[in-house]
PDB file of N, CA and C in Angstrom:
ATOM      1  N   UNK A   1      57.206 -75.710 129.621  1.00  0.00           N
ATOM      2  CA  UNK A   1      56.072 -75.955 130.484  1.00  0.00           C
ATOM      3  C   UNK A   1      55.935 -74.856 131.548  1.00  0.00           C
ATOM      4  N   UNK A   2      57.169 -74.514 132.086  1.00  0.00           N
ATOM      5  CA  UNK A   2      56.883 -73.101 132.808  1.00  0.00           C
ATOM      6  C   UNK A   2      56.346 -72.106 132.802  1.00  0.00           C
ATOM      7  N   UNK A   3      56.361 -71.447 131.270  1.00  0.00           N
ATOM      8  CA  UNK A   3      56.024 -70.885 130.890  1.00  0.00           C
ATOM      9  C   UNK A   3      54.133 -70.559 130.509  1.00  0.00           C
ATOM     10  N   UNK A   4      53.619 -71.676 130.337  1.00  0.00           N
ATOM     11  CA  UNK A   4      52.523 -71.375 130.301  1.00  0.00           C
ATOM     12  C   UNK A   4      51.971 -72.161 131.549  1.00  0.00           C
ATOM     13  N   UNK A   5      52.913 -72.001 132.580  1.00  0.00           N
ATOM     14  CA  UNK A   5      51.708 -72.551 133.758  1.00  0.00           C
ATOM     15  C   UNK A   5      52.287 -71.062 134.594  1.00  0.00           C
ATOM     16  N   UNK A   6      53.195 -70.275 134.189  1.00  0.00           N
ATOM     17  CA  UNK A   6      52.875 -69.122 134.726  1.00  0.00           C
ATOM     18  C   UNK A   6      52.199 -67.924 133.479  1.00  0.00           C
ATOM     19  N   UNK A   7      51.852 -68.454 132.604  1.00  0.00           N
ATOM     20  CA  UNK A   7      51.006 -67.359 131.622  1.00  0.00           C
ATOM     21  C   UNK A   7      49.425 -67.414 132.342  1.00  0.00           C
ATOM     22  N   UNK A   8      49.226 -69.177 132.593  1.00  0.00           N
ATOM     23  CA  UNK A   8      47.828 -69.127 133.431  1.00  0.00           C
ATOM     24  C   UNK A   8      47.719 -68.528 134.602  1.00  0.00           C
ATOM     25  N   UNK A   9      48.480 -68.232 135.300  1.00  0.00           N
ATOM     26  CA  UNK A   9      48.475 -67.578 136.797  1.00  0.00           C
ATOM     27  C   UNK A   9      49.140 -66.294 136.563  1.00  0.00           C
ATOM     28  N   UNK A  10      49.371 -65.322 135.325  1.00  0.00           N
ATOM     29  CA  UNK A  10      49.412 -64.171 135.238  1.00  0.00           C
ATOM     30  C   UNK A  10      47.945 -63.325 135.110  1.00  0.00           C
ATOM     31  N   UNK A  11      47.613 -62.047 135.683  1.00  0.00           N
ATOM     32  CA  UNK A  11      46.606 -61.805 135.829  1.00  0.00           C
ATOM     33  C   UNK A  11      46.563 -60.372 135.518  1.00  0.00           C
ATOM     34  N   UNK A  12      47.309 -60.069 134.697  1.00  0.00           N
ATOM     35  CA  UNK A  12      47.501 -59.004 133.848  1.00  0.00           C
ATOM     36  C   UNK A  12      46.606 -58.590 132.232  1.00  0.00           C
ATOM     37  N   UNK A  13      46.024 -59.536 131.887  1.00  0.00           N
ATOM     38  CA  UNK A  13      45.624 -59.821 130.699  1.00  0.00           C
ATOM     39  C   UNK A  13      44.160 -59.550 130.885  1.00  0.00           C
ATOM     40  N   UNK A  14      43.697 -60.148 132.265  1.00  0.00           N
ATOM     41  CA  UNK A  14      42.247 -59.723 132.912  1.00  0.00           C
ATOM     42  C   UNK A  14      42.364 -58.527 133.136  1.00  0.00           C
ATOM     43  N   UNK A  15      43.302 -58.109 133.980  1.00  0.00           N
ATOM     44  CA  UNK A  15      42.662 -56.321 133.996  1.00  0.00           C
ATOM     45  C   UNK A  15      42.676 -55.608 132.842  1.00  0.00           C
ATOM     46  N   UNK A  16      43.655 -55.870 132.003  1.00  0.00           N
ATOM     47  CA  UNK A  16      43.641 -55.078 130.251  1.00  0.00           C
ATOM     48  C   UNK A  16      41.584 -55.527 129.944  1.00  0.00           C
ATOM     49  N   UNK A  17      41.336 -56.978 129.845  1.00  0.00           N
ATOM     50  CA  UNK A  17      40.207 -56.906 129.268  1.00  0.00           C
ATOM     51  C   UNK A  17      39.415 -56.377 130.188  1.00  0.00           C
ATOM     52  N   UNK A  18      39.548 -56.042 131.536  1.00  0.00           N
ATOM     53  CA  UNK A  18      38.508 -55.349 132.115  1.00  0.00           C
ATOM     54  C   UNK A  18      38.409 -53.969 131.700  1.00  0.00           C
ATOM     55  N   UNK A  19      39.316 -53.387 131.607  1.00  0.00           N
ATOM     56  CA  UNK A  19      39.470 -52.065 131.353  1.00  0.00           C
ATOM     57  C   UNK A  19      38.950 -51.486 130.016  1.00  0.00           C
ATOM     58  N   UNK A  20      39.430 -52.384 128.961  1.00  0.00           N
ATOM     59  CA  UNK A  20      38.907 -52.814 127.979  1.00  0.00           C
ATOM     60  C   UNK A  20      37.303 -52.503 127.875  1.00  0.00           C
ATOM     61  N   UNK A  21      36.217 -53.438 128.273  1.00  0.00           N
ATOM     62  CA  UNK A  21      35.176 -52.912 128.668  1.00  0.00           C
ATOM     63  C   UNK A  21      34.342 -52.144 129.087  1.00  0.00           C
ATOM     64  N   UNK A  22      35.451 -51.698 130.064  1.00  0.00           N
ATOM     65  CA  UNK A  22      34.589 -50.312 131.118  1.00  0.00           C
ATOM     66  C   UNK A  22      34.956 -49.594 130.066  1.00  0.00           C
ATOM     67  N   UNK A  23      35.883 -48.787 129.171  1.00  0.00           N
ATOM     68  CA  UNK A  23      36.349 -48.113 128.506  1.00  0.00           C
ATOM     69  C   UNK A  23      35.202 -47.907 127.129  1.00  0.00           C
ATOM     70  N   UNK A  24      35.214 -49.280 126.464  1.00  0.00           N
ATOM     71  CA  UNK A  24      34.019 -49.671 125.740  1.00  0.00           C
ATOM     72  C   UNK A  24      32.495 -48.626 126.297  1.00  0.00           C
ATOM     73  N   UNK A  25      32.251 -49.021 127.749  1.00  0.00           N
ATOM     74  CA  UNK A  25      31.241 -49.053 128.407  1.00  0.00           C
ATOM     75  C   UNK A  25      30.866 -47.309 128.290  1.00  0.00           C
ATOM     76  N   UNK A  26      31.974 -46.793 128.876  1.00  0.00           N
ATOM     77  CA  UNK A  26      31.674 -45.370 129.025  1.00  0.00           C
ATOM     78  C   UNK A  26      31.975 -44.911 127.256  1.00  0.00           C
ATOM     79  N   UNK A  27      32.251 -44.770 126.016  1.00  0.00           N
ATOM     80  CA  UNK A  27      32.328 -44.825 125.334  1.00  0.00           C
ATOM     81  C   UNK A  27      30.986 -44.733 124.118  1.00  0.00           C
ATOM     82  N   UNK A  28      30.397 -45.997 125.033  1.00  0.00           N
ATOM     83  CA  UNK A  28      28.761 -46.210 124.344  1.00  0.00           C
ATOM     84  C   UNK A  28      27.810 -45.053 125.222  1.00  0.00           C
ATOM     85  N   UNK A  29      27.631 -44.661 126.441  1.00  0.00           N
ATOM     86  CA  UNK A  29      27.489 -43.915 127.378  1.00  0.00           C
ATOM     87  C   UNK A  29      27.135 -42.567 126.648  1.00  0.00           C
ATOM     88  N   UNK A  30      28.638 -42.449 126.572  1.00  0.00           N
ATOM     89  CA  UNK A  30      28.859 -40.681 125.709  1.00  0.00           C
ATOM     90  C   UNK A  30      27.849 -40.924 123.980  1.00  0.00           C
ATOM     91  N   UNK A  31      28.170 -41.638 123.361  1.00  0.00           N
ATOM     92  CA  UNK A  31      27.852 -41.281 122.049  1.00  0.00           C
ATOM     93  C   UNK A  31      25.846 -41.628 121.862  1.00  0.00           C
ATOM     94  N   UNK A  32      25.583 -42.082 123.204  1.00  0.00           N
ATOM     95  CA  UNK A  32      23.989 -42.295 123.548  1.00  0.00           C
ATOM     96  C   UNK A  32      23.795 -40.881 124.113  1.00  0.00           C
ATOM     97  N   UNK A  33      24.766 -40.085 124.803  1.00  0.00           N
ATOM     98  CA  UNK A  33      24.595 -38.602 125.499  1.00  0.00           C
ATOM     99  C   UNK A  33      24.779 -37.870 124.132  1.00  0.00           C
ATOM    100  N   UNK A  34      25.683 -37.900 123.390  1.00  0.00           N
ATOM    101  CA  UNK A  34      25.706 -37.032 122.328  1.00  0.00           C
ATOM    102  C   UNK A  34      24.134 -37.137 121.405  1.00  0.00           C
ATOM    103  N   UNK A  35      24.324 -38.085 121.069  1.00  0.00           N
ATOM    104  CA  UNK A  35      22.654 -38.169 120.113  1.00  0.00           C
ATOM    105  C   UNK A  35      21.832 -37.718 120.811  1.00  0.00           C
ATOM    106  N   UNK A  36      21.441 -38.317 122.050  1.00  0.00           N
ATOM    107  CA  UNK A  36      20.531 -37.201 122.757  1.00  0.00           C
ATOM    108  C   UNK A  36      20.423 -36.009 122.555  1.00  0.00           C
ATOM    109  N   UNK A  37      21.852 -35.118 122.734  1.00  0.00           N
ATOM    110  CA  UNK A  37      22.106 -33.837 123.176  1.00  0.00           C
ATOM    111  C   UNK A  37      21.574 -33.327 121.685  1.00  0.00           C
ATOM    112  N   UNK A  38      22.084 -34.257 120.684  1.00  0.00           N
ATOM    113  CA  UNK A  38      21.837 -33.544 118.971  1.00  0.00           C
ATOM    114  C   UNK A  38      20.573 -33.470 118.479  1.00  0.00           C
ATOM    115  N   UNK A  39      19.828 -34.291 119.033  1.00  0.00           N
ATOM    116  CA  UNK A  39      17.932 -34.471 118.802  1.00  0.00           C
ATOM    117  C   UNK A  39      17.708 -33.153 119.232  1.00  0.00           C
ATOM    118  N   UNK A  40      18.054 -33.068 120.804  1.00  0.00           N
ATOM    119  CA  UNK A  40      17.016 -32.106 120.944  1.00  0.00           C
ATOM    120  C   UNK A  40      17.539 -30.564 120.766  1.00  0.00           C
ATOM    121  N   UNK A  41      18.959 -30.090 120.463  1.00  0.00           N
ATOM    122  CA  UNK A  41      19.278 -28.891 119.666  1.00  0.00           C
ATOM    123  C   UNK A  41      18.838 -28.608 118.516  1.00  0.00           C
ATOM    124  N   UNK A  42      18.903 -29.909 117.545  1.00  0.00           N
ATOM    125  CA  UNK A  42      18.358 -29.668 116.338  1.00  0.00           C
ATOM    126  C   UNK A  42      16.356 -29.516 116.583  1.00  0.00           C
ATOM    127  N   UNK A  43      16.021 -29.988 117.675  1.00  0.00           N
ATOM    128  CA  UNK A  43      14.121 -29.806 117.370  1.00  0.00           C
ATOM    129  C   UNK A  43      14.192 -28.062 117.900  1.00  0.00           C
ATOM    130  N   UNK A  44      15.128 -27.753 118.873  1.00  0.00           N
ATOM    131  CA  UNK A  44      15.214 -26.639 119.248  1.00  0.00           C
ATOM    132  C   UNK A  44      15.059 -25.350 117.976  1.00  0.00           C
ATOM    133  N   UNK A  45      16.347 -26.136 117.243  1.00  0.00           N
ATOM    134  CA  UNK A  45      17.022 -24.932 116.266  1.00  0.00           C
ATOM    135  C   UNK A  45      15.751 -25.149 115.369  1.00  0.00           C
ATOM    136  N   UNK A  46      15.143 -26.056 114.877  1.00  0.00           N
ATOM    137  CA  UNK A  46      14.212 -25.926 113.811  1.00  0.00           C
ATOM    138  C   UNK A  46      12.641 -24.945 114.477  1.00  0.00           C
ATOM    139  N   UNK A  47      12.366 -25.638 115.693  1.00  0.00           N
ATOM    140  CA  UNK A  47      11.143 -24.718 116.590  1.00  0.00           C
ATOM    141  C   UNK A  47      11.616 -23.188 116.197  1.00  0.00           C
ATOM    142  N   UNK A  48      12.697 -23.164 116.776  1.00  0.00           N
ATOM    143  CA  UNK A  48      12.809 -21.496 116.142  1.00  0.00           C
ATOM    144  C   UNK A  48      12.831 -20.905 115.188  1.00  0.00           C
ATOM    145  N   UNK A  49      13.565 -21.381 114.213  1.00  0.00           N
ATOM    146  CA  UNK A  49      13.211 -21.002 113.172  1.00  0.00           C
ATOM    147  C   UNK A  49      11.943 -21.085 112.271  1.00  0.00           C
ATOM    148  N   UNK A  50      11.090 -21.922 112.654  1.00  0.00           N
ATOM    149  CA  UNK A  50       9.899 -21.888 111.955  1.00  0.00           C
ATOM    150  C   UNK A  50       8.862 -20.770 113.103  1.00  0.00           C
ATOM    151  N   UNK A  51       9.229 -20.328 114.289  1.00  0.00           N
ATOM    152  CA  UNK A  51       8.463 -19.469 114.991  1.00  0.00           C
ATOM    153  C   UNK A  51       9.124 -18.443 114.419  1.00  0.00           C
ATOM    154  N   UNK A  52      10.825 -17.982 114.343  1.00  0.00           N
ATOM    155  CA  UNK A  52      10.839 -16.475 113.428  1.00  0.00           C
ATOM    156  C   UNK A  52      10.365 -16.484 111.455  1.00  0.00           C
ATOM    157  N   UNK A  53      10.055 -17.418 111.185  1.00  0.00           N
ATOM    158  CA  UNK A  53       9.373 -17.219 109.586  1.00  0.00           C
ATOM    159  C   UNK A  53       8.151 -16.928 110.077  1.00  0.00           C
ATOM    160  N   UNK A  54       7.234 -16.856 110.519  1.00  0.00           N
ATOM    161  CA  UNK A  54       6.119 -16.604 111.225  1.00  0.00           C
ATOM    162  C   UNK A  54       6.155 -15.410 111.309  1.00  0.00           C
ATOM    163  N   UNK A  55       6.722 -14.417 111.904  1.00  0.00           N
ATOM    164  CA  UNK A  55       7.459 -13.149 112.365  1.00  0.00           C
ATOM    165  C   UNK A  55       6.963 -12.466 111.073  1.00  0.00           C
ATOM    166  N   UNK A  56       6.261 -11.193 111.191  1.00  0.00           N
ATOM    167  CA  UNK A  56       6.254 -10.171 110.433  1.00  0.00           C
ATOM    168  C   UNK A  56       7.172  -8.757 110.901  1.00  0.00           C
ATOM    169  N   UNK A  57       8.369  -8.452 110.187  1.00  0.00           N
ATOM    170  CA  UNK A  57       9.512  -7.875 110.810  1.00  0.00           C
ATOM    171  C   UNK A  57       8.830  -6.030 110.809  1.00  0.00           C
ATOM    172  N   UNK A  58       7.802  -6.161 109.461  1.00  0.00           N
ATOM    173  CA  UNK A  58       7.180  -4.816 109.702  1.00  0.00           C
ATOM    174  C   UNK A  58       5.622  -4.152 110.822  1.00  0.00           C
ATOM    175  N   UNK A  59       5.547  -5.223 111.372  1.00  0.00           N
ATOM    176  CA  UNK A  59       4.516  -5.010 112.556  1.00  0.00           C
ATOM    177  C   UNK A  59       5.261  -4.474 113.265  1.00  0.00           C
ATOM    178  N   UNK A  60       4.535  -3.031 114.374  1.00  0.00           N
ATOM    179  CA  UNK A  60       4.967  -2.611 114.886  1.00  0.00           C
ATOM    180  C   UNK A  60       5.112  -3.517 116.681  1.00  0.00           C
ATOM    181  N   UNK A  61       6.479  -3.316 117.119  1.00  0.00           N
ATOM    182  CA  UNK A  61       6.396  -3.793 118.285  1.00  0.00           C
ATOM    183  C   UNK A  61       6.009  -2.987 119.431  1.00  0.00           C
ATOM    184  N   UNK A  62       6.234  -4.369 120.642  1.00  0.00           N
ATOM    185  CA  UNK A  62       5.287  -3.121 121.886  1.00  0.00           C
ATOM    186  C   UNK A  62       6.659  -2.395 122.288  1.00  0.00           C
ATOM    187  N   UNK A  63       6.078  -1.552 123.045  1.00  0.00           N
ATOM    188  CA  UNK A  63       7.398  -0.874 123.840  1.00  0.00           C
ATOM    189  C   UNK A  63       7.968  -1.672 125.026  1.00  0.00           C
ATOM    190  N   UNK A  64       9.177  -1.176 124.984  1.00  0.00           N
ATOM    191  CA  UNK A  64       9.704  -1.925 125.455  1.00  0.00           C
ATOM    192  C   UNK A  64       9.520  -2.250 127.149  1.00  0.00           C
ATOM    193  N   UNK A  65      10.146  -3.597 127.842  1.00  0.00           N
ATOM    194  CA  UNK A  65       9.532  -3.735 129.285  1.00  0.00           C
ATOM    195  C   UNK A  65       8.306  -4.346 129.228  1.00  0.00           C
ATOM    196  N   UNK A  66       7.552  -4.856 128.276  1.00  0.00           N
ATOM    197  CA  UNK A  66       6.422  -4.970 128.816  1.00  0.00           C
ATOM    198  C   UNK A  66       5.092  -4.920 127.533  1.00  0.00           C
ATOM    199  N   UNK A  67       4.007  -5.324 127.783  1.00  0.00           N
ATOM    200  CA  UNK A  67       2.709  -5.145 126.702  1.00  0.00           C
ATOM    201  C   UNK A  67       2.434  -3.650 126.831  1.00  0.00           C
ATOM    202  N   UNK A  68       1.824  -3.396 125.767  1.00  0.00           N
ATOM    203  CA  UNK A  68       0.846  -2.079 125.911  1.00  0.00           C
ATOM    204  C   UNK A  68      -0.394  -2.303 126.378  1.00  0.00           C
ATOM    205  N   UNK A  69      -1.283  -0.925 126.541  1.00  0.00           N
ATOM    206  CA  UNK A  69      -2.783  -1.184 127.202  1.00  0.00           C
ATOM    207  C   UNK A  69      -2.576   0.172 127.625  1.00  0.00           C
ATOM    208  N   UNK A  70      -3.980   0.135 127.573  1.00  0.00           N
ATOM    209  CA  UNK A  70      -4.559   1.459 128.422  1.00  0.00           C
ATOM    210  C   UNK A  70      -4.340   1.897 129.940  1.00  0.00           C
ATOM    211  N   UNK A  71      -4.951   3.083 130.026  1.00  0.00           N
ATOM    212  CA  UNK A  71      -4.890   3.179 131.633  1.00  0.00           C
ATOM    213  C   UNK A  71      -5.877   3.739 132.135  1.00  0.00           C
ATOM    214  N   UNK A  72      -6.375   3.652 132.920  1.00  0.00           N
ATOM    215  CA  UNK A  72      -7.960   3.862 133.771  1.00  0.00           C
ATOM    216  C   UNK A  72      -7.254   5.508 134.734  1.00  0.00           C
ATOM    217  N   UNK A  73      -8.470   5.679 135.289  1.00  0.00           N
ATOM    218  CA  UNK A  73      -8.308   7.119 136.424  1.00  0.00           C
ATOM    219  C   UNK A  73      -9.500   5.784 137.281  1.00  0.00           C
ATOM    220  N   UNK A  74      -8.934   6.349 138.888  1.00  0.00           N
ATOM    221  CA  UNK A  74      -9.743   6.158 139.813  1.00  0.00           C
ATOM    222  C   UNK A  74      -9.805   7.030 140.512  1.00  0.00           C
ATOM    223  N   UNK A  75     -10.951   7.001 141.273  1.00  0.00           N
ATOM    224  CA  UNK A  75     -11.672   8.322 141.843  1.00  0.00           C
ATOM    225  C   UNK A  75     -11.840   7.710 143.352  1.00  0.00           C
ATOM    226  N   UNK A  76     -11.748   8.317 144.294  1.00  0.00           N
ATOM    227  CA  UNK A  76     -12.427   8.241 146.089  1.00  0.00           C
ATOM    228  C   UNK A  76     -14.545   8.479 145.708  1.00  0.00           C
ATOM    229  N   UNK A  77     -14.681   7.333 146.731  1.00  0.00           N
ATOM    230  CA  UNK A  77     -16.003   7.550 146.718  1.00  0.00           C
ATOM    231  C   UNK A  77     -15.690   7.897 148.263  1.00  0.00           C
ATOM    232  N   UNK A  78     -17.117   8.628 149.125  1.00  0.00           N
ATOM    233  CA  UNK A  78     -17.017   9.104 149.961  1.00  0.00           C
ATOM    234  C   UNK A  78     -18.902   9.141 150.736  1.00  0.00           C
ATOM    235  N   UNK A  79     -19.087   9.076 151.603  1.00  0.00           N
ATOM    236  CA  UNK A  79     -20.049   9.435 152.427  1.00  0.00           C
ATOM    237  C   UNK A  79     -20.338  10.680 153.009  1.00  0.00           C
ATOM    238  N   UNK A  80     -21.939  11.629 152.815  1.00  0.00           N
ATOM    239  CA  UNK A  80     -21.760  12.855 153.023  1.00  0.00           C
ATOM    240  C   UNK A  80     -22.877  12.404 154.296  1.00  0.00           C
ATOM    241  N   UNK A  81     -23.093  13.704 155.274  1.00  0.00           N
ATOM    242  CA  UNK A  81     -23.948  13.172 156.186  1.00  0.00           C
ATOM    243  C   UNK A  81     -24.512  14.384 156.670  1.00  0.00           C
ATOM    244  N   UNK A  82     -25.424  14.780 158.173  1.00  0.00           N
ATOM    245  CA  UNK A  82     -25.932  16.128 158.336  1.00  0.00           C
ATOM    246  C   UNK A  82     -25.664  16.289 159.880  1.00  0.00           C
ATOM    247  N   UNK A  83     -25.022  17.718 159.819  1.00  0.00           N
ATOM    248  CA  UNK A  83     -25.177  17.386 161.258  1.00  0.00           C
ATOM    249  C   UNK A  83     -25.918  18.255 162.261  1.00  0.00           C
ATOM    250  N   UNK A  84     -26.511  17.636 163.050  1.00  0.00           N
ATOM    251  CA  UNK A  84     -27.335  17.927 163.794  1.00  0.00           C
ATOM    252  C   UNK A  84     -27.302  18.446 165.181  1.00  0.00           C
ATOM    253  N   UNK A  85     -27.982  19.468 166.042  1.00  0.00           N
ATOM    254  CA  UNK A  85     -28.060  20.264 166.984  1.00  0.00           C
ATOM    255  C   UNK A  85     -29.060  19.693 167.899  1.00  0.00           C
ATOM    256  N   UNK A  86     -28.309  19.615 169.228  1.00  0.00           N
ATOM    257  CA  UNK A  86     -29.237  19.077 170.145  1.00  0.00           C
ATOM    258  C   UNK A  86     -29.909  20.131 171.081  1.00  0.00           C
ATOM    259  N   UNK A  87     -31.324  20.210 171.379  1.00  0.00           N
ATOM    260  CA  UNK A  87     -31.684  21.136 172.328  1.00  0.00           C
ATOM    261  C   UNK A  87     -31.237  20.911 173.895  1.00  0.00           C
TER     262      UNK A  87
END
């Protein structure tokens, strides 16, 4: 009889199943973070690769740094005037 009237007032068995849980808890946590993380590498890895099949490897590219384009000249405009002599 001792024995299980101190098995009921041992409180060792609760923290195992608590731990138990939280352990569980973070467990489900991670493998909901992993699938996440795997969706969106894999939409990643496929986006890219269907943007480099797209890719024509013999078009010429721009130079480098930057787009190409033209370039303009600008000029000074200016005001001419007369000058004049007073008597």
């Amino acid at each position: 009889m001792k024995f299980i009237k101190n098995f009921r007032k041992d409180e060792d068995g609760a923290v195992t199943v608590d731990w138990v849980v939280l352990t569980a808890a973070v467990v489900g946590l991670a493998v909901a973070a992993y699938q996440s993380i795997e969706d969106g590498a894999t939409r990643l890895t496929d986006n890219t690769g269907a943007f480099l099949d797209t890719q024509d490897p013999n078009q010429d590219a721009p130079a480098a740094g930057g787009t190409t384009g033209t370039t303009g000249t600008t000029g000074t405009t200016g005001t001419t005037g007369t000058t004049g002599t007073t008597d």
